[in-house]
C-alpha atoms as a PDB file:
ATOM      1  CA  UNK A   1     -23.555 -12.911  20.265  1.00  0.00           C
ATOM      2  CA  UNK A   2     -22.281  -9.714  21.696  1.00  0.00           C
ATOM      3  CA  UNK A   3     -18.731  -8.329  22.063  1.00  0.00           C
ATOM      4  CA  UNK A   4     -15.441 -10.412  22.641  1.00  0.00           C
ATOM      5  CA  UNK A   5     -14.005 -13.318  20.188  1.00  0.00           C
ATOM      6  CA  UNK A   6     -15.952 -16.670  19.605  1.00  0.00           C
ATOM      7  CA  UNK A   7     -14.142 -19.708  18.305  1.00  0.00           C
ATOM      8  CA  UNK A   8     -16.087 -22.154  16.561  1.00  0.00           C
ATOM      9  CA  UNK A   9     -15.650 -25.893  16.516  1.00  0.00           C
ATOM     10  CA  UNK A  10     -16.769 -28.264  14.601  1.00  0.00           C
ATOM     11  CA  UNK A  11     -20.050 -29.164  15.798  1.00  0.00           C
ATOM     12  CA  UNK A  12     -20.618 -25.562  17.068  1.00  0.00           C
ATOM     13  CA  UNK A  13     -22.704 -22.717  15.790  1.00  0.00           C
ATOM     14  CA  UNK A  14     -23.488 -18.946  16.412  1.00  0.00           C
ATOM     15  CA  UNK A  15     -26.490 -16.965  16.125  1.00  0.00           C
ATOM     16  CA  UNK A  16     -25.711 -13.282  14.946  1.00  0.00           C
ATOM     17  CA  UNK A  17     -28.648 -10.898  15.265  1.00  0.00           C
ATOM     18  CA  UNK A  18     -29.709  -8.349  12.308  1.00  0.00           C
ATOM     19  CA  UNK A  19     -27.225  -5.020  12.509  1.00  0.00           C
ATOM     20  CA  UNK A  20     -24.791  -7.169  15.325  1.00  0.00           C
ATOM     21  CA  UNK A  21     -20.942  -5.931  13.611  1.00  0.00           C
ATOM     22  CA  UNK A  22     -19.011  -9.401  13.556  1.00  0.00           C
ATOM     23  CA  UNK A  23     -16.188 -10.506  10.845  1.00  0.00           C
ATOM     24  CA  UNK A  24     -15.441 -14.162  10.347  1.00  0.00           C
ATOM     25  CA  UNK A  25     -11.648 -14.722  10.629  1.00  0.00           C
ATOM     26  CA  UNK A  26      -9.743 -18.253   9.657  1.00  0.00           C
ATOM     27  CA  UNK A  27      -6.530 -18.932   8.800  1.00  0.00           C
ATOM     28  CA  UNK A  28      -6.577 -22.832   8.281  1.00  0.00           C
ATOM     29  CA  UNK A  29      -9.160 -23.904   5.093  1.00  0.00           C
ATOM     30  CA  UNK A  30     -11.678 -25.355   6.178  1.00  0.00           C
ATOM     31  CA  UNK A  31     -16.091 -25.569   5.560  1.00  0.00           C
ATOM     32  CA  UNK A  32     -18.797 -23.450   7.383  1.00  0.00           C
ATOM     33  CA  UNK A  33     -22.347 -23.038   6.613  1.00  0.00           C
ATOM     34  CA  UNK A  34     -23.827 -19.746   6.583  1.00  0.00           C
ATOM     35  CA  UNK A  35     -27.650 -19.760   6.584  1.00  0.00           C
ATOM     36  CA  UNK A  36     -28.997 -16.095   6.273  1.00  0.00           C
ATOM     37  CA  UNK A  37     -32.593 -15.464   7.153  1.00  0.00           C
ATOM     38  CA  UNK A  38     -34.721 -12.276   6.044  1.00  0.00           C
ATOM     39  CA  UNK A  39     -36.241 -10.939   8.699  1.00  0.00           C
ATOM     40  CA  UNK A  40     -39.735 -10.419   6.938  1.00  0.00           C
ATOM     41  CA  UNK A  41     -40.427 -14.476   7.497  1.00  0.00           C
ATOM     42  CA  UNK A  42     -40.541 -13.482  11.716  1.00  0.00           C
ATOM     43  CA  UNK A  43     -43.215 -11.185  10.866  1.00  0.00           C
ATOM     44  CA  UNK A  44     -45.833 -12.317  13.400  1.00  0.00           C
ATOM     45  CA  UNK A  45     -43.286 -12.432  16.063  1.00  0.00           C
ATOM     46  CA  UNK A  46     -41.871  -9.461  16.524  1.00  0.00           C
ATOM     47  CA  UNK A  47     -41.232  -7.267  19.814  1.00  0.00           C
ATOM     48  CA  UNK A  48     -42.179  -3.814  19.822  1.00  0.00           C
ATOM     49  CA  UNK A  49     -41.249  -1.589  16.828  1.00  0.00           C
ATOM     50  CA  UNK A  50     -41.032  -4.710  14.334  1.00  0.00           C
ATOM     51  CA  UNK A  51     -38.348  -6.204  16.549  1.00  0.00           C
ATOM     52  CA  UNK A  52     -36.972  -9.264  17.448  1.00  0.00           C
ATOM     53  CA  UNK A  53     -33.563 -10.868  18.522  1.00  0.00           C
ATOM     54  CA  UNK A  54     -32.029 -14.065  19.597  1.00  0.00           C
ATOM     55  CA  UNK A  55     -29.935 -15.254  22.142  1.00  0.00           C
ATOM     56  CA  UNK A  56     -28.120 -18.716  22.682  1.00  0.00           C
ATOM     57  CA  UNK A  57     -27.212 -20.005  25.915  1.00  0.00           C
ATOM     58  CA  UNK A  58     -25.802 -24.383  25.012  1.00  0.00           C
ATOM     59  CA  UNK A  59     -29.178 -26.268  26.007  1.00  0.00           C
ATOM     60  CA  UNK A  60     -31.147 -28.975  24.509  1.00  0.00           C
ATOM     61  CA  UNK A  61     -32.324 -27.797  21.741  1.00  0.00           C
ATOM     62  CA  UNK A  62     -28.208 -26.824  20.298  1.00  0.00           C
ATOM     63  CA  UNK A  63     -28.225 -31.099  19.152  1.00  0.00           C
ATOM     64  CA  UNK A  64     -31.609 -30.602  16.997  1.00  0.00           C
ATOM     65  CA  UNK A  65     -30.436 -27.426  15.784  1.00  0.00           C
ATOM     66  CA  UNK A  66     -26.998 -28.911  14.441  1.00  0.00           C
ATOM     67  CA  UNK A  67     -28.732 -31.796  13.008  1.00  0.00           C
ATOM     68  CA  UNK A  68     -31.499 -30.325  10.829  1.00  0.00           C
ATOM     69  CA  UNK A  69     -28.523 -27.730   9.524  1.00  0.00           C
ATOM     70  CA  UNK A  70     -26.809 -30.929   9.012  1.00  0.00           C
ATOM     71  CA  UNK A  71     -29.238 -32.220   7.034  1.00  0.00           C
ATOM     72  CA  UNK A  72     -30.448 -29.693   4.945  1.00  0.00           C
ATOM     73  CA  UNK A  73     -26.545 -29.041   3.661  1.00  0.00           C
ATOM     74  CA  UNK A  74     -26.405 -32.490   2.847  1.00  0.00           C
ATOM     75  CA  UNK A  75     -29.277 -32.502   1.246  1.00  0.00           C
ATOM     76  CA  UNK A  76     -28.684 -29.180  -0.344  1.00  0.00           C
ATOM     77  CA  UNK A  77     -25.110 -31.233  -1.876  1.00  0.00           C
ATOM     78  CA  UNK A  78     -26.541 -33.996  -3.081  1.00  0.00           C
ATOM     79  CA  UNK A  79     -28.575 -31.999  -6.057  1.00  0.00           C
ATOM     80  CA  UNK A  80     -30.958 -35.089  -6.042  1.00  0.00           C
ATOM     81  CA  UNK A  81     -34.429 -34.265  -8.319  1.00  0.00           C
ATOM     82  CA  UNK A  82     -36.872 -33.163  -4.837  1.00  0.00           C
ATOM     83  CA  UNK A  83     -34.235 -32.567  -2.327  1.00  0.00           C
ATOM     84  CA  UNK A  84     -34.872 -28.402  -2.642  1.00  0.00           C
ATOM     85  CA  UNK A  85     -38.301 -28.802  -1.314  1.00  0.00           C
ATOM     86  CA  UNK A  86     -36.966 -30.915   1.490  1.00  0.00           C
ATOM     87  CA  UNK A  87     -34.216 -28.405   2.479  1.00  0.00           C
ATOM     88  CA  UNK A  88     -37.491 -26.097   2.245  1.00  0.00           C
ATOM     89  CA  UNK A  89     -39.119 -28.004   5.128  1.00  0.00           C
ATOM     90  CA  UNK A  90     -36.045 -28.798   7.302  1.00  0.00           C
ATOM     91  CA  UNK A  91     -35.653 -24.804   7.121  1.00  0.00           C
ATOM     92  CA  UNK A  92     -38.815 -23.865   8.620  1.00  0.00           C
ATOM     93  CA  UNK A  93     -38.560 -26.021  10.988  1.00  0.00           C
ATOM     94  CA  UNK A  94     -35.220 -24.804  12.112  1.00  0.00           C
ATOM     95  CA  UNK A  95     -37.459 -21.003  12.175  1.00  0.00           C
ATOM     96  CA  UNK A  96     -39.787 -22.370  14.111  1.00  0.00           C
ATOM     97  CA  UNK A  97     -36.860 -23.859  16.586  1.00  0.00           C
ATOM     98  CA  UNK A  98     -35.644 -20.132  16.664  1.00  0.00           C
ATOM     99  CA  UNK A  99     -38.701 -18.871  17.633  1.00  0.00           C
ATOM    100  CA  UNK A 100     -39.571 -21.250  20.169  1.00  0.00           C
ATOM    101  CA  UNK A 101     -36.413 -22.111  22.252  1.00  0.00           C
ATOM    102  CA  UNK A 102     -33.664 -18.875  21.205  1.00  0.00           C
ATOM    103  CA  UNK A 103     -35.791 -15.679  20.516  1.00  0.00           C
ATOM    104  CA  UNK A 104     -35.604 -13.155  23.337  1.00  0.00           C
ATOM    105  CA  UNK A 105     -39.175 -12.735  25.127  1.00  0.00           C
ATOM    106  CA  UNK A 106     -39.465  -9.027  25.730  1.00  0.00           C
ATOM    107  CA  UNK A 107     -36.799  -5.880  25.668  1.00  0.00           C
ATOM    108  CA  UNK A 108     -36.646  -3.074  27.633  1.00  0.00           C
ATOM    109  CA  UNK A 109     -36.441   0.343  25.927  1.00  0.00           C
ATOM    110  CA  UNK A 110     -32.707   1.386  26.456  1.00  0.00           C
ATOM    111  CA  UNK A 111     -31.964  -2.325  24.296  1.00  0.00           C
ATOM    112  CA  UNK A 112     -34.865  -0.753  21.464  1.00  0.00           C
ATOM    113  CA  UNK A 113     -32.349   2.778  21.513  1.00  0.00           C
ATOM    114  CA  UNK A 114     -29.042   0.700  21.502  1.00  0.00           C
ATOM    115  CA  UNK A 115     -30.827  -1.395  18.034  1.00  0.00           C
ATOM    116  CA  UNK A 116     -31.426   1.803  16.710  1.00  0.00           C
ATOM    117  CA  UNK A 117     -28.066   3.167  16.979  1.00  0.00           C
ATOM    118  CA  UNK A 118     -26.961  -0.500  15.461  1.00  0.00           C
ATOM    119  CA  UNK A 119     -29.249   0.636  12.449  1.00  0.00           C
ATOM    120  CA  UNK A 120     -27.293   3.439  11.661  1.00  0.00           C
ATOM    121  CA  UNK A 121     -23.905   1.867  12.463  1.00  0.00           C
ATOM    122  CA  UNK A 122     -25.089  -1.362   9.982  1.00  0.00           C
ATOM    123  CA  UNK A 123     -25.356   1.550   6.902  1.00  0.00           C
ATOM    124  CA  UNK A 124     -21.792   2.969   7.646  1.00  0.00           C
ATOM    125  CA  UNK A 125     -20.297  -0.508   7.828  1.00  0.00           C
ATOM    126  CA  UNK A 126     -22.547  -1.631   4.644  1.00  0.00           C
ATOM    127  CA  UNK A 127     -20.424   1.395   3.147  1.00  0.00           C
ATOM    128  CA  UNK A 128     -17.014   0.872   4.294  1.00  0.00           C
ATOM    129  CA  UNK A 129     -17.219  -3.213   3.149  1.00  0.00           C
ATOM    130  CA  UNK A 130     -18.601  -1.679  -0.340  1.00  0.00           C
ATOM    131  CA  UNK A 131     -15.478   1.018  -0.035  1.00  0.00           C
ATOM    132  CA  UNK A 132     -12.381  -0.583   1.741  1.00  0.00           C
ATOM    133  CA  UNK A 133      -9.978  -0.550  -1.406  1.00  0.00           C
ATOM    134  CA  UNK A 134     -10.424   3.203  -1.253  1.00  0.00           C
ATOM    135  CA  UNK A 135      -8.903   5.863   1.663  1.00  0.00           C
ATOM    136  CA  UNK A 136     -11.593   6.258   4.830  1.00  0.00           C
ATOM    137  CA  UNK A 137     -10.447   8.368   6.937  1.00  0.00           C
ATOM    138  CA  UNK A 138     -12.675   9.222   9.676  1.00  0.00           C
ATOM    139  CA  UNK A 139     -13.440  12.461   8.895  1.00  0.00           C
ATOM    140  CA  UNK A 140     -14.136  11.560   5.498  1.00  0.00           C
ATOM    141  CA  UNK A 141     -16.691   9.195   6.639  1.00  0.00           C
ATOM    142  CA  UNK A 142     -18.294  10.775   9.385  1.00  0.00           C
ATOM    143  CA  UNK A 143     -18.877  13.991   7.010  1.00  0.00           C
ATOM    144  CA  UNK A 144     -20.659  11.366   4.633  1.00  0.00           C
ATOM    145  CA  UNK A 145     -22.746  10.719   6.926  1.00  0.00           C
ATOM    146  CA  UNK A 146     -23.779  13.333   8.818  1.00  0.00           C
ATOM    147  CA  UNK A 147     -21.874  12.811  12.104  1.00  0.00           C
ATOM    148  CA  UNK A 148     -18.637  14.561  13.857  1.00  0.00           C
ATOM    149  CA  UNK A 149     -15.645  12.539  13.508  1.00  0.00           C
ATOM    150  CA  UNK A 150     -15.779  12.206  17.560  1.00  0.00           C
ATOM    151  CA  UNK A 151     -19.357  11.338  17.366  1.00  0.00           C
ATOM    152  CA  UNK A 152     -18.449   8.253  14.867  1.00  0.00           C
ATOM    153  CA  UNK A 153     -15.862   7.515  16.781  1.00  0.00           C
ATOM    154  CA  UNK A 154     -17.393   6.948  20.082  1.00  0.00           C
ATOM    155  CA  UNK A 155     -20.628   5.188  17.703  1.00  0.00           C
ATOM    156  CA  UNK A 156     -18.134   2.343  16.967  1.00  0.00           C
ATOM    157  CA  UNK A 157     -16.264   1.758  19.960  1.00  0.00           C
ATOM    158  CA  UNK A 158     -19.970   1.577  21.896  1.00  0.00           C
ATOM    159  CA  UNK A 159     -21.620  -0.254  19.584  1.00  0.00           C
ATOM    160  CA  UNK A 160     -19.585  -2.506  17.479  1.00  0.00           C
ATOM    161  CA  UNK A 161     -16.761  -3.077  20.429  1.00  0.00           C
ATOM    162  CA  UNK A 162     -13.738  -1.903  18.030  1.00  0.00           C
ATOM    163  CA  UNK A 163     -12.467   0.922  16.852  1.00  0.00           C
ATOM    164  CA  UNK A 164     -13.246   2.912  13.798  1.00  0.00           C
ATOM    165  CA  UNK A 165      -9.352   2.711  12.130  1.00  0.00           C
ATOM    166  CA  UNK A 166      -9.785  -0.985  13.107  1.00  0.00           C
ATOM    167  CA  UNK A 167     -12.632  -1.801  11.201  1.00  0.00           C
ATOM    168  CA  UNK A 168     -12.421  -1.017   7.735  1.00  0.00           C
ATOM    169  CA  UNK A 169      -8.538  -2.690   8.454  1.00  0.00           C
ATOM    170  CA  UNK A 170      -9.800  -6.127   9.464  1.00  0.00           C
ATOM    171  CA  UNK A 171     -12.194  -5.834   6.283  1.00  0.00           C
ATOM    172  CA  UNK A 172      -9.458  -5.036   4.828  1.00  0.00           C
ATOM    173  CA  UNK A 173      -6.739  -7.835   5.940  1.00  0.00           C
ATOM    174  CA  UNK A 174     -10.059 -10.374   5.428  1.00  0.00           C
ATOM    175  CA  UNK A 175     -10.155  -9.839   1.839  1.00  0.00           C
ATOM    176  CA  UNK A 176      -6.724 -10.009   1.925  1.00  0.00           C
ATOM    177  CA  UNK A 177      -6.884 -13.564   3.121  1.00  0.00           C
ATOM    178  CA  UNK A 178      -8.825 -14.564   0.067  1.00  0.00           C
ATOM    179  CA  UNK A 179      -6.610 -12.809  -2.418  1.00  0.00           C
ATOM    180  CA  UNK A 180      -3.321 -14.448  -0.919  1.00  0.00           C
ATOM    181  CA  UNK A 181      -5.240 -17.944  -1.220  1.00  0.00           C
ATOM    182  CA  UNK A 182      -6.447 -17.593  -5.062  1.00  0.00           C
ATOM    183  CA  UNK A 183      -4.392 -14.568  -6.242  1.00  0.00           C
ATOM    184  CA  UNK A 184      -0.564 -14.697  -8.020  1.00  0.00           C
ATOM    185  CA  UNK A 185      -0.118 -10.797  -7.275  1.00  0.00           C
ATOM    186  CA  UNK A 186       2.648  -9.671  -5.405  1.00  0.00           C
ATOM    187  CA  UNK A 187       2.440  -8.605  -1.555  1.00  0.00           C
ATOM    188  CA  UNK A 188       2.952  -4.760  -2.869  1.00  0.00           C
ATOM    189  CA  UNK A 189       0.138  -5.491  -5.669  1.00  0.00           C
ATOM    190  CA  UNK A 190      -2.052  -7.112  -3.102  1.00  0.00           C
ATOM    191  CA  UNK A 191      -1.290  -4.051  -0.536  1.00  0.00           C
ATOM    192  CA  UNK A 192      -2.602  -1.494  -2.409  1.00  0.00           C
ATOM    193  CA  UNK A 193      -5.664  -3.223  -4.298  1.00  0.00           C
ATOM    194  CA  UNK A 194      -7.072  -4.184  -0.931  1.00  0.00           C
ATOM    195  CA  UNK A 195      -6.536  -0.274   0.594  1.00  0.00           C
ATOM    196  CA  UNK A 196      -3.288  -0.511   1.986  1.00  0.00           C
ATOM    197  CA  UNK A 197      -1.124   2.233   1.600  1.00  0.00           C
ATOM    198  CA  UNK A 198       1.938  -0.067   1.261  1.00  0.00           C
ATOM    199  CA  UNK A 199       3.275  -3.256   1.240  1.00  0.00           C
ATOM    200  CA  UNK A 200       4.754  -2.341   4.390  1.00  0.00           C
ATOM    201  CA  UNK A 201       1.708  -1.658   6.034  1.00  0.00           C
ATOM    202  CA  UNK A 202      -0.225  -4.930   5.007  1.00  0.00           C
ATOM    203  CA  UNK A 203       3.038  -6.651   6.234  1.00  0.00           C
ATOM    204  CA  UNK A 204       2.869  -5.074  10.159  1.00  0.00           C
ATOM    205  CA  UNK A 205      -1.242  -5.445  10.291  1.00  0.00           C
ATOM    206  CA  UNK A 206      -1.470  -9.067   9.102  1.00  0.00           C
ATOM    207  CA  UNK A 207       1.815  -9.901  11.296  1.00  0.00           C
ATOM    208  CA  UNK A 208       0.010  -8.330  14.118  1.00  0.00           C
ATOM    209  CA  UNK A 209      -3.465 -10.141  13.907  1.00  0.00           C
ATOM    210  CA  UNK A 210      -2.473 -13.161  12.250  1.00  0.00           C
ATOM    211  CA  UNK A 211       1.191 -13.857  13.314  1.00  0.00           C
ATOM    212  CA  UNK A 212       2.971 -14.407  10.221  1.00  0.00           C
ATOM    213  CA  UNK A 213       4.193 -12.573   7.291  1.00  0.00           C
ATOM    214  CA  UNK A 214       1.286 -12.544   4.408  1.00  0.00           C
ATOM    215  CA  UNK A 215       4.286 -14.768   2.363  1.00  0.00           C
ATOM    216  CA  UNK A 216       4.364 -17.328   4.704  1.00  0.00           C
ATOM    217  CA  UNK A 217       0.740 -17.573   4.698  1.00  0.00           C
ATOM    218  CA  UNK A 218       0.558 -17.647   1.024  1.00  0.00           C
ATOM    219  CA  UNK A 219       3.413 -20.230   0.957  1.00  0.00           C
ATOM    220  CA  UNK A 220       1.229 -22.302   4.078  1.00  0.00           C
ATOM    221  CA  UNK A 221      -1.957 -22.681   2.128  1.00  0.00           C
ATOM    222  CA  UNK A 222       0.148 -23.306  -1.134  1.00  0.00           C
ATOM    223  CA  UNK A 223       1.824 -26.294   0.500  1.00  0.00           C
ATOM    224  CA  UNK A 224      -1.481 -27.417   2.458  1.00  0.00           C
ATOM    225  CA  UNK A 225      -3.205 -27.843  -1.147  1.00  0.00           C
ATOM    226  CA  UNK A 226      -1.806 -31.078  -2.199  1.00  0.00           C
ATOM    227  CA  UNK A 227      -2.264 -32.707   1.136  1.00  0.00           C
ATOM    228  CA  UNK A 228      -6.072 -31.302   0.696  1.00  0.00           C
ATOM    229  CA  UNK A 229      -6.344 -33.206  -2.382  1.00  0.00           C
ATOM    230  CA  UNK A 230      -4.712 -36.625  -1.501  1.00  0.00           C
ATOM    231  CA  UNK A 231      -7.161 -36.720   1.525  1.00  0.00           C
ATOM    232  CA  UNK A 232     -10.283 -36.847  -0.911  1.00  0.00           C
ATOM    233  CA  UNK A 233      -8.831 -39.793  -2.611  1.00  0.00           C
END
C-alpha cells in the first residue's frame, strides 16, 4: 500500500507495511479483521539494515491468504477447548505465505532513506494519535520534535501523502465516528472532547469528508441498530 484511497470489499484485504501512515475510515457498521504482526518473528528475513516490506499485486496466492484468515477468525470465535493452538498454526503459515509469495526481494538505497524518514514520521504520528484532544499546531509540534515547522511540513506531505493540519483532523473526525455511535453527548460536547475548537468546526470537517451533518449520522446508525438486530434472529 502506498498513497491514494483503497476501498475494501468483502473478500478483499490490504497489506500495510511497518511506519506506512494509513487511517481506516467507514461510515456503514460493519466487521474487519485486523491481524498485527511484530516484526521480530521476520527476523531471518530481513533486507539490509533489519529490513523488510511487502507488496501485493491480486495473484494466486490472494484465495489461500483469505481462507486461512478465514479460518483462524472462525476458529478464534468459536472459543472451543484447543482451537488457540490451531489459530497458532494457521498463523504461521499465513507468515510463511508472506514471506514466500508478498515480501519485496531486494531495495535500493534511496527506498532504505525514504523508511528512515517513515521512522521518524511513525513517532510524530504515534504522538499526535496519543494527543489529538489537545491543540497541535504545527509549530508546536515541530518544536517538540526537533524540526522547523516547514521542515515538518514538507516531512508529511512527502511521506505520508497528506497534509500536516489534515492529519491529526482525520484522527480526529475518526474518533469522532466512534463517539457519535456509542456516546449520548451533544455535537458541541463531542466537538471539543475530540479537539475541535467548536461545534461548528466538527460540523464543516465531517460534512466535508463524510457528507452529512455528524446528527444525521448519529440519527443513521441509531435507526440502522434495530434492523442489525432483527437480521441475527
Amino acid at each position: 500500500m502506498e498513497g491514494g484511497v483503497r476501498q475494501l470489499k468483502p473478500g478483499n484485504f490490504m497489506i500495510v507495511n511497518s511506519n506506512e501512515i494509513h487511517a481506516i475510515d467507514s461510515l456503514l457498521p460493519n466487521e474487519t479483521i485486523v491481524i498485527q504482526i511484530p516484526l521480530k518473528l521476520f527476523e531471518g528475513y530481513f533486507l539490509d539494515e533489519e529490513f523488510i516490506w511487502f507488496v501485493h499485486e491480486a495473484g494466486e496466492a490472494d484465495e489461500t491468504f483469505m481462507e486461512l484468515v478465514q479460518e483462524m477468525w472462525s476458529l478464534y470465535s468459536s472459543q472451543d477447548y484447543g482451537s488457540s493452538l490451531l489459530v497458532f498454526s494457521l498463523f504461521y503459515r499465513l507468515l510463511h505465505l508472506l514471506v514466500t509469495e508478498y515480501r519485496m526481494p531486494e531495495v535500493n538505497p534511496a527506498f532504505l532513506r525514504r523508511n528512515k524518514n517513515l521512522d521518524k514520521l511513525s513517532m510524530i504520528t504515534a504522538y499526535l494519535q496519543n494527543h489529538y484532544a489537545k491543540e497541535l499546531s504545527l509549530e508546536y509540534v515541530a518544536m517538540q520534535f526537533g524540526y522547523s515547522p516547514t521542515h515538518l511540513s514538507r516531512m508529511f506531505q512527502s511521506y505520508a501523502g497528506i497534509t500536516y493540519r489534515d492529519y491529526p483532523q482525520s484522527v480526529r473526525l475518526e474518533h469522532t465516528l466512534k463517539d457519535l455511535k456509542t456516546g449520548d453527548q451533544s455535537i458541541l460536547e463531542t466537538a471539543l472532547q475530540n479537539g475541535f475548537p467548536s461545534g461548528k468546526a466538527l460540523t464543516r470537517a465531517f460534512k466535508k469528508k463524510y457528507g452529512m451533518l455528524p446528527g444525521e449520522y448519529r440519527e443513521m446508525v441509531r435507526a440502522a441498530a434495530p434492523q442489525r438486530k432483527d437480521d441475527k434472529k
